[in-house]
Protein backbone atom coordinates (compact mmCIF):
# COMPACT_ATOMS: atom_id res chain seq x y z
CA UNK A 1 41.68 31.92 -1.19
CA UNK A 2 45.07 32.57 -3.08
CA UNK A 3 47.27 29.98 -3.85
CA UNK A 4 45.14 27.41 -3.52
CA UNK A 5 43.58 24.84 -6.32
CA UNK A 6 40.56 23.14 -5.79
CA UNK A 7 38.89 20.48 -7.91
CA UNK A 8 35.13 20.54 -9.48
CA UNK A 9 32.79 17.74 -10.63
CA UNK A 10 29.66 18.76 -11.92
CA UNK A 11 26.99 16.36 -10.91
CA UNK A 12 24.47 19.30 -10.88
CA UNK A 13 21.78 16.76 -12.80
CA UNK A 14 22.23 14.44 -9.74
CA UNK A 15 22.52 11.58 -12.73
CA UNK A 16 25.71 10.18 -10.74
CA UNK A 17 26.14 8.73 -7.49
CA UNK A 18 29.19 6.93 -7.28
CA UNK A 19 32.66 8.97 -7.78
CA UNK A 20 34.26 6.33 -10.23
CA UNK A 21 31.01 7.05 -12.67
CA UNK A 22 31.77 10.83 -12.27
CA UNK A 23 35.29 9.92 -13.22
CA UNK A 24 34.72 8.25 -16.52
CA UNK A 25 31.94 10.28 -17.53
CA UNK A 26 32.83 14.11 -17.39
CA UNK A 27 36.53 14.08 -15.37
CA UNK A 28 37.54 16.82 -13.36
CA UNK A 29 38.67 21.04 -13.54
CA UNK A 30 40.68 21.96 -11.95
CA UNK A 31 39.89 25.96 -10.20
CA UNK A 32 43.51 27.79 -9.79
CA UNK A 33 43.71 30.90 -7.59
CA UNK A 34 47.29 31.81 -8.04
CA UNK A 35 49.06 34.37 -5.02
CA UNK A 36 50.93 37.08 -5.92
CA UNK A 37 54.27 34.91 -6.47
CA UNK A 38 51.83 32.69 -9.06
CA UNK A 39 52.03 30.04 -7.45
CA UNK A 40 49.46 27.70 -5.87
CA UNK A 41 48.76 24.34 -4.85
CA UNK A 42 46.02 21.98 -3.43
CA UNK A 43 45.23 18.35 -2.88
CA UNK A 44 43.10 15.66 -4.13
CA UNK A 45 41.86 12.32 -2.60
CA UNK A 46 40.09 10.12 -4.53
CA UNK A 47 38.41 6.85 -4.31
CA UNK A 48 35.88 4.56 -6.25
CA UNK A 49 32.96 5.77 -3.73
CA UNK A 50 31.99 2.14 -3.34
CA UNK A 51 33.37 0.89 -0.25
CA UNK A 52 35.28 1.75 2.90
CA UNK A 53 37.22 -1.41 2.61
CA UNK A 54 39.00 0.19 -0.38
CA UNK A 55 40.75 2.79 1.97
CA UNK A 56 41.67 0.14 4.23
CA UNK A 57 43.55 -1.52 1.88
CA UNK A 58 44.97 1.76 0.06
CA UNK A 59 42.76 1.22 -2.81
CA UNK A 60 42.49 4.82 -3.53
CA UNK A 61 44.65 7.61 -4.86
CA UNK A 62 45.92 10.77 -3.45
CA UNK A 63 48.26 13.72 -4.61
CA UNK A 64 49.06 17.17 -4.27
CA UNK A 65 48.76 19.17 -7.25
CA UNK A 66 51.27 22.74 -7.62
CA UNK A 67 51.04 25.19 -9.91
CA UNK A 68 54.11 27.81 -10.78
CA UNK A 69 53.94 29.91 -13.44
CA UNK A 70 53.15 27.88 -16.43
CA UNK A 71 53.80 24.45 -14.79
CA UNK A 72 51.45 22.38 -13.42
CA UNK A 73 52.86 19.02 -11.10
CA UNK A 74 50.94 16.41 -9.97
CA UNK A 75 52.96 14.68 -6.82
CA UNK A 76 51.40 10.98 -5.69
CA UNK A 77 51.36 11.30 -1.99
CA UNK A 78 50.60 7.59 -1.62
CA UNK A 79 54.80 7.65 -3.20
CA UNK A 80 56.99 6.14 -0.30
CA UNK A 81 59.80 8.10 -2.13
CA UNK A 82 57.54 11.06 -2.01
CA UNK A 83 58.99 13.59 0.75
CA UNK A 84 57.39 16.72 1.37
């Protein structure tokens, strides 16, 4: 879909089960399917894939990622100065 970003962890060898150990182990890429203005954006969510108790308490992180041109921003939703 254009202008979006989407985010891929390859688990394919179904060696990981918890999103933290994906984390530290291989990252994230990041897929960019710029429009025709080259822009795009997306957003990510992510947690330790332990426990829901984590979310409850905000334990987790969450941001919108853009993507103009050459730049690439990475906004913290979770921000209370962040305003949309």
């Amino acid at each position: 879909m254009p202008g979006k970003i989407g985010i891929i962890q390859d688990n394919s060898d179904h060696s990981k089960f918890l999103t933290k150990d994906m984390n530290e182990d291989q990252g994230m890429q990041f897929v960019i399917n710029r429009n025709d203005n080259m822009h795009a954006e997306g957003q990510g969510f992510f947690d330790d894939g332990e426990s829901l108790s984590k979310l409850q308490t905000g334990q987790f992180e969450y941001y919108k990622f853009l993507h103009n041109g050459k730049s690439f921003i990475k906004q913290n939703l979770q921000d209370p100065n962040y305003n949309d």
